[in-house]
N, C-alpha and C. Protein backbone atom coordinates (compact mmCIF):
# COMPACT_ATOMS: atom_id res chain seq x y z
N UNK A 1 -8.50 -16.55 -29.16
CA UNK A 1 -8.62 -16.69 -27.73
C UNK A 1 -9.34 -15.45 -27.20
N UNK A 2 -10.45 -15.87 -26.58
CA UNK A 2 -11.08 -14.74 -26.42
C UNK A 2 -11.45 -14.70 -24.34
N UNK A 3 -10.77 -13.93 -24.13
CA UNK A 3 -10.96 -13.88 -22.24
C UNK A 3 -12.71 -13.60 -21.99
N UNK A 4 -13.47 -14.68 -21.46
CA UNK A 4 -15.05 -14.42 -21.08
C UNK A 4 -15.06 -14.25 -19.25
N UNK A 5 -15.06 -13.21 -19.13
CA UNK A 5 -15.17 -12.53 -17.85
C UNK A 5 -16.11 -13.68 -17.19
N UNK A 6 -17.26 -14.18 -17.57
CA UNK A 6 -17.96 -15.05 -17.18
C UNK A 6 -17.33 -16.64 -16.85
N UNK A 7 -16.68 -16.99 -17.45
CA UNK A 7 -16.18 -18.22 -17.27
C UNK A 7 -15.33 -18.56 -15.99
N UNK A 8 -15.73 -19.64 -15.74
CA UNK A 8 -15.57 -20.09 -14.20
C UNK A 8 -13.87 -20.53 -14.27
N UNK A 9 -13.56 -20.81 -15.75
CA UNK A 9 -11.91 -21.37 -15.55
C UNK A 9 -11.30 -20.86 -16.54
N UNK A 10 -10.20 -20.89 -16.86
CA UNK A 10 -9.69 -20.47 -18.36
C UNK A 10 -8.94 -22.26 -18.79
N UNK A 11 -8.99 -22.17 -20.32
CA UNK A 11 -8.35 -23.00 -20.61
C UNK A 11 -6.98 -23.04 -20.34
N UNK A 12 -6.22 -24.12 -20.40
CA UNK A 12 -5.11 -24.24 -20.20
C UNK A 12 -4.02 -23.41 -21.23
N UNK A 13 -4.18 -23.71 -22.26
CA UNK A 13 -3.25 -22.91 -23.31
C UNK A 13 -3.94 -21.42 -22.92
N UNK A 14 -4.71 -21.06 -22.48
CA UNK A 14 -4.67 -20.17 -22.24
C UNK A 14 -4.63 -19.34 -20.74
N UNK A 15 -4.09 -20.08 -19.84
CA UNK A 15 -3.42 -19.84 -18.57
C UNK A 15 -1.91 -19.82 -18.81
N UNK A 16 -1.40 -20.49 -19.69
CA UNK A 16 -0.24 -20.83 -20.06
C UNK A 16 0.34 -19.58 -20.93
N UNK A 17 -0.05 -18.91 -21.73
CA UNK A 17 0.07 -17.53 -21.71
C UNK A 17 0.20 -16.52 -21.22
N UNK A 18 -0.50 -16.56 -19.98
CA UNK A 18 -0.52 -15.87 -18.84
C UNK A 18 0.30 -15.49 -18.16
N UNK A 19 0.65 -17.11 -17.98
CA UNK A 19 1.99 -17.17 -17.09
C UNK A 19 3.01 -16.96 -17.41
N UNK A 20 2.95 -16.84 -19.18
CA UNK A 20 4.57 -15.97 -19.85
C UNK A 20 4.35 -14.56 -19.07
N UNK A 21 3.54 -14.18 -19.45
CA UNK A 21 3.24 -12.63 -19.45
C UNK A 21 3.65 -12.42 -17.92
N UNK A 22 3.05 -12.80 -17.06
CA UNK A 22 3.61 -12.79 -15.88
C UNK A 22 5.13 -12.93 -15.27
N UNK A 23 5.49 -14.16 -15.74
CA UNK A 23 6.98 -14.07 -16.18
C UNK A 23 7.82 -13.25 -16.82
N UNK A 24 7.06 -12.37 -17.38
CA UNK A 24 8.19 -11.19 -18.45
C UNK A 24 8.12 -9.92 -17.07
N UNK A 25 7.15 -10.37 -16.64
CA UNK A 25 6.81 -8.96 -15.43
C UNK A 25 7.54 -9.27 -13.93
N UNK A 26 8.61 -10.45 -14.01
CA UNK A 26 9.10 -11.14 -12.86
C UNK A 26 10.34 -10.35 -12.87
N UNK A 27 10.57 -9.68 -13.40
CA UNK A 27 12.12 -8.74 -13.43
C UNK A 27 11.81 -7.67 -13.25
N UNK A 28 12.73 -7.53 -12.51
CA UNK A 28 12.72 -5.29 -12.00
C UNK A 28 13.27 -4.81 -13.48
N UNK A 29 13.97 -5.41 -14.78
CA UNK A 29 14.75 -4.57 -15.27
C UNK A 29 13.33 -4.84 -16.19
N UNK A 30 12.96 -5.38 -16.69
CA UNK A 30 11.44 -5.46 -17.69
C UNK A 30 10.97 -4.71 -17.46
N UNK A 31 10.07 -4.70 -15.78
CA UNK A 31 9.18 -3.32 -15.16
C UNK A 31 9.58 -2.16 -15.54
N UNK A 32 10.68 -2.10 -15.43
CA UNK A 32 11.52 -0.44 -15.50
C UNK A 32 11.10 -0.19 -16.97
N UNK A 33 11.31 -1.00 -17.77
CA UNK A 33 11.24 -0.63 -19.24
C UNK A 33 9.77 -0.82 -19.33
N UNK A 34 9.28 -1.26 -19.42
CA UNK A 34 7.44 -0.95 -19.46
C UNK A 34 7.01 0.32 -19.03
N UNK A 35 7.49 0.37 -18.02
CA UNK A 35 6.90 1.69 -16.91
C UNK A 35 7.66 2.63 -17.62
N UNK A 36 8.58 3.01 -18.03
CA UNK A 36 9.35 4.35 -18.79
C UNK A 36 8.62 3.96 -20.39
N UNK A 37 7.94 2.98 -20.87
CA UNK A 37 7.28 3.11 -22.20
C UNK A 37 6.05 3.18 -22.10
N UNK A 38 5.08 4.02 -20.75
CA UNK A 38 3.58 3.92 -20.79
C UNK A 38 3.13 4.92 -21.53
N UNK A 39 4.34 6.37 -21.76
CA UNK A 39 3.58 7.35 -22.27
C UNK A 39 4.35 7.64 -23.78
N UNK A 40 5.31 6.91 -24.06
CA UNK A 40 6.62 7.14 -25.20
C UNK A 40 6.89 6.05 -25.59
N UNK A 41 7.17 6.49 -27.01
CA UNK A 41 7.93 5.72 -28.05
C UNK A 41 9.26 6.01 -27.80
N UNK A 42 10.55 4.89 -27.54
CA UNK A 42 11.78 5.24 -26.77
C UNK A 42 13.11 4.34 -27.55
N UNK A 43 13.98 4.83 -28.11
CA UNK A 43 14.92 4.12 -28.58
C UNK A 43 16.03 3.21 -27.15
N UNK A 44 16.54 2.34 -27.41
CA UNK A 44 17.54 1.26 -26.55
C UNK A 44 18.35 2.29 -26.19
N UNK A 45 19.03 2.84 -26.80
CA UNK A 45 19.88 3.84 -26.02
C UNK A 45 19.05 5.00 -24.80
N UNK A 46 17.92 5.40 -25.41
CA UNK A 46 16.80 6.19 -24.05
C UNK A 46 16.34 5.16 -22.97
N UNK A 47 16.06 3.73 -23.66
CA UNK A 47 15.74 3.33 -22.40
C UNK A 47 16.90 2.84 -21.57
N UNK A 48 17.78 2.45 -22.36
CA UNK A 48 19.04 2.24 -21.23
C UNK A 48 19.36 3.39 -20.28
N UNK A 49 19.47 4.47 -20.50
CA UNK A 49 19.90 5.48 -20.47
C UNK A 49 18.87 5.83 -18.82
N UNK A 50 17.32 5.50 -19.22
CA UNK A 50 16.61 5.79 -18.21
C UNK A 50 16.10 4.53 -17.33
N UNK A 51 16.87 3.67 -17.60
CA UNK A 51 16.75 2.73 -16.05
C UNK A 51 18.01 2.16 -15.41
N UNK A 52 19.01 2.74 -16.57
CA UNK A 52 20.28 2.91 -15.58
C UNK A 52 21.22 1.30 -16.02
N UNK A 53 20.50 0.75 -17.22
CA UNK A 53 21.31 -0.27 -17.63
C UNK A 53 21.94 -0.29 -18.94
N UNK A 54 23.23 -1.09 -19.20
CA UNK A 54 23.76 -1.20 -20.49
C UNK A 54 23.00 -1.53 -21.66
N UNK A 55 23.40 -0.76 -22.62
CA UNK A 55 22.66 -1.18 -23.62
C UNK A 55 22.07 -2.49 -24.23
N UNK A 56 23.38 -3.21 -23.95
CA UNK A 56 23.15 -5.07 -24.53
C UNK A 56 22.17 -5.61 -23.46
N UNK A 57 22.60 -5.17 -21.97
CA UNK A 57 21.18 -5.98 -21.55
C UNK A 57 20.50 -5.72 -21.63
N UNK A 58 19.78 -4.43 -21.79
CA UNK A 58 18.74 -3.58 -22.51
C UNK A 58 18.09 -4.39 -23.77
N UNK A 59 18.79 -4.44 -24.37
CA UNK A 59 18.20 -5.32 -25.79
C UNK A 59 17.73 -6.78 -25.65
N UNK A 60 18.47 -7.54 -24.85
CA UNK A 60 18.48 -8.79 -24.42
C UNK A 60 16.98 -8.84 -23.60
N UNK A 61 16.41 -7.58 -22.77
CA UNK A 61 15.27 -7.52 -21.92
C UNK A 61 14.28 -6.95 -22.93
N UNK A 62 14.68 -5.84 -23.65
CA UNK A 62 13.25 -5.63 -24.76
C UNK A 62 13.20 -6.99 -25.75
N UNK A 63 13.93 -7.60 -26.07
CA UNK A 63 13.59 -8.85 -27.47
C UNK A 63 12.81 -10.52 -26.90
N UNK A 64 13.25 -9.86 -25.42
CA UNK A 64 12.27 -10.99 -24.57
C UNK A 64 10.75 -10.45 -24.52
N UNK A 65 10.61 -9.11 -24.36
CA UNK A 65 9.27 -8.59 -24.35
C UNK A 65 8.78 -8.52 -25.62
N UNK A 66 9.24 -8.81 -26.69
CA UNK A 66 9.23 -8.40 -27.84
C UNK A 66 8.05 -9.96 -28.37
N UNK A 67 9.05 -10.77 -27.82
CA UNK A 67 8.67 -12.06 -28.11
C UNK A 67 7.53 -12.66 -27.01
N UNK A 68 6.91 -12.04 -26.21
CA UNK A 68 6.12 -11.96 -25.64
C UNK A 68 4.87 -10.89 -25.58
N UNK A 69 5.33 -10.24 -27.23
CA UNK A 69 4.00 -9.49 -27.39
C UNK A 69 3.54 -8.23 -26.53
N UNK A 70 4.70 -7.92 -25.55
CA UNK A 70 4.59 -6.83 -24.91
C UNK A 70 4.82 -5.94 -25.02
N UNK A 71 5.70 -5.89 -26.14
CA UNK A 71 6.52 -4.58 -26.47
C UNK A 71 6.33 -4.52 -28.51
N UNK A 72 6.49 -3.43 -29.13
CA UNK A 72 6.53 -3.86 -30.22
C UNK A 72 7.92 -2.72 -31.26
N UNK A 73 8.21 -2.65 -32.26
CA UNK A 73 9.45 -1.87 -33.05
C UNK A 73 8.92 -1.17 -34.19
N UNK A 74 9.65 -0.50 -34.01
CA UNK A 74 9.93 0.68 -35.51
C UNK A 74 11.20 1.03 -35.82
N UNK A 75 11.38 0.88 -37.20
CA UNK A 75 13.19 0.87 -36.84
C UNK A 75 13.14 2.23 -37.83
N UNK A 76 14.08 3.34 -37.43
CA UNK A 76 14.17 4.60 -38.52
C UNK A 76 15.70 5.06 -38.66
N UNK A 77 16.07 4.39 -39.89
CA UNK A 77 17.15 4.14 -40.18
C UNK A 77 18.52 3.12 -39.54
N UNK A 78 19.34 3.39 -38.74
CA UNK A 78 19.71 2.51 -37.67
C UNK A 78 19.52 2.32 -36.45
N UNK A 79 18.43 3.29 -35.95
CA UNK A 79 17.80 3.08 -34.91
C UNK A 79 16.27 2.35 -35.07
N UNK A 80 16.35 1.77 -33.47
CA UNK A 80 15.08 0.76 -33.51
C UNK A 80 14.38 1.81 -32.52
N UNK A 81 12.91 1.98 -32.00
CA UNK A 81 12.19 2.55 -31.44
C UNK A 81 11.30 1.40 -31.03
N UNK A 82 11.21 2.10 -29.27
CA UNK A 82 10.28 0.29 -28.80
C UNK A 82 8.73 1.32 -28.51
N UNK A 83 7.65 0.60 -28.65
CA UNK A 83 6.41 1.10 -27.69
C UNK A 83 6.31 0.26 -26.94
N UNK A 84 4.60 0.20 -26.12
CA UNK A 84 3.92 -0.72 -25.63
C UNK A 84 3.18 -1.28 -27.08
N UNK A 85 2.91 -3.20 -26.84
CA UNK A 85 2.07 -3.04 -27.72
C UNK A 85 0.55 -2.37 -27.80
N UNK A 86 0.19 -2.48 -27.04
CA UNK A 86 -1.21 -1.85 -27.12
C UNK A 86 -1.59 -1.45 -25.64
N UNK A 87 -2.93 -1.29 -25.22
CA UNK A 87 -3.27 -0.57 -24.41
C UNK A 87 -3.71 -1.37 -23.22
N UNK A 88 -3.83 -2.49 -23.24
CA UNK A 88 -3.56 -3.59 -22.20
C UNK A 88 -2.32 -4.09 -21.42
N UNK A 89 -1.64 -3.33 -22.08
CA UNK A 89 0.19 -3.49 -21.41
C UNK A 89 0.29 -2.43 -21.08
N UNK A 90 0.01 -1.41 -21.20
CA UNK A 90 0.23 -0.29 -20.94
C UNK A 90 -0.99 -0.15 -19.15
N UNK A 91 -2.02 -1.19 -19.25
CA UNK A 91 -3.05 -1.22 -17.97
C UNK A 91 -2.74 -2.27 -17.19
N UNK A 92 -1.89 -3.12 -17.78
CA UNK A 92 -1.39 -4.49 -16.88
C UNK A 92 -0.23 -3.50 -16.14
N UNK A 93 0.69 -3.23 -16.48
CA UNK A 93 1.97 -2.92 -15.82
C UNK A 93 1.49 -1.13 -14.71
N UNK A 94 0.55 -0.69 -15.34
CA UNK A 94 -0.15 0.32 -14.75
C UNK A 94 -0.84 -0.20 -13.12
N UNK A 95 -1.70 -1.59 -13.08
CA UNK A 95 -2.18 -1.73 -12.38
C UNK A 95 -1.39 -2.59 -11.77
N UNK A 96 0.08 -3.31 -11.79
CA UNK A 96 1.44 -4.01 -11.02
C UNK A 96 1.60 -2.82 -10.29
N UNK A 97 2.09 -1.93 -10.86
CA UNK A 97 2.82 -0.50 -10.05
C UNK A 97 1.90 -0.25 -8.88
N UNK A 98 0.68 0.30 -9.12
CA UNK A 98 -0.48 0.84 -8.52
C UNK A 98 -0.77 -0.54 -7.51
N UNK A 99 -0.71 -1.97 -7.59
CA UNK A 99 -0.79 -2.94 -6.56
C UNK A 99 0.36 -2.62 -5.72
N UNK A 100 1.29 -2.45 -6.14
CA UNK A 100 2.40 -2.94 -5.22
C UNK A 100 2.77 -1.59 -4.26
N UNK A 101 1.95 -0.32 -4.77
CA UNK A 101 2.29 0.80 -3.67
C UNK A 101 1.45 0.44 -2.72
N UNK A 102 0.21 0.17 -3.04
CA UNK A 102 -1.15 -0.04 -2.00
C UNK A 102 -0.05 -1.43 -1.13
N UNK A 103 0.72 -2.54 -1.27
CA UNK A 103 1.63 -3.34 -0.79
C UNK A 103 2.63 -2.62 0.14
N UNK A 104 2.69 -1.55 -0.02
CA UNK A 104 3.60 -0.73 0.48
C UNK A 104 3.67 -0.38 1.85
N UNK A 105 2.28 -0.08 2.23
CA UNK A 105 1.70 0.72 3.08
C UNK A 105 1.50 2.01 2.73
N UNK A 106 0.74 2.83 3.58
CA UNK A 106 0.79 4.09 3.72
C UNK A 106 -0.04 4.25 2.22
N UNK A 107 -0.25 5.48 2.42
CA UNK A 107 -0.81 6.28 1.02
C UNK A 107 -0.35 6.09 -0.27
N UNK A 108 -0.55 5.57 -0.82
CA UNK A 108 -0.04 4.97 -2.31
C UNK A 108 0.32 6.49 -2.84
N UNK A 109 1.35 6.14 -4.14
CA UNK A 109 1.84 7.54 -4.46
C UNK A 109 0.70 7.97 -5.71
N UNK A 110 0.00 7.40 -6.30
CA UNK A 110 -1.14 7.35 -7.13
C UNK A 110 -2.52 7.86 -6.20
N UNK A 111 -2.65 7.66 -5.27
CA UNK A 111 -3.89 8.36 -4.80
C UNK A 111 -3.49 9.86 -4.18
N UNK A 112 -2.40 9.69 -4.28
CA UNK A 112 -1.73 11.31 -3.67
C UNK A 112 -1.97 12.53 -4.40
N UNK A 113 -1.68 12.14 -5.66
CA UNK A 113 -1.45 12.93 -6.91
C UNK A 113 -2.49 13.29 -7.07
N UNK A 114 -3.65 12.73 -6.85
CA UNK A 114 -5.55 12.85 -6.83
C UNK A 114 -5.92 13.55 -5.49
N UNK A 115 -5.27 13.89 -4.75
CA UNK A 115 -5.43 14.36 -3.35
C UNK A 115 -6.51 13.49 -2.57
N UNK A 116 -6.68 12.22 -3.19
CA UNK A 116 -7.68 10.90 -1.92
C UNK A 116 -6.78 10.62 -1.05
């Protein structure tokens, strides 16, 4: 499946993908865990730890991303370690955040940091 910037429609199986992906991004507790894995490799206990939820639902929300190709594992010894999978999840959930301040009003907290 290859995305052609040019093309006037996308196929269906491949809108239908989409709309998982979109769907995995329909939860504040997903976001949270994306957005705390843009710059780190993070074990279930760190990310629980840093969005303020229990571990089991923690796991229950990374194995959904997991299975949606958004997230991927390393396990070192009895711990598991989550990333992003690649660098398109890491620019999808980059550019959700960055939409939804400009949604906000006022000065987005991303153009601040740049002094625009």
């Amino acid at each position: 499946m290859n995305a052609d910037s040019d093309a006037s429609t996308l196929a269906d199986d491949h809108a239908d993908l989409i709309v998982e992906v979109f769907r995995m991004l329909a939860d504040s507790t997903r976001v949270q865990l994306l957005w705390a894995l843009r710059d780190a490799e993070l074990s279930v206990n760190d990310l629980a730890e840093r969005v303020g939820k229990p571990g089991p639902s923690v796991s229950q929300h990374l194995a959904k991303l997991r299975m949606a190709r958004l997230v991927r594992t390393r396990r070192e010894g009895t711990s598991v370690f989550y990333r992003l999978e690649n660098d398109h999840v890491r620019q999808l959930v980059t550019d959700a955040v960055f939409n939804a301040e400009h949604a906000a009003g006022g000065v987005p907290a991303h153009h601040q940091d740049r002094g625009a």
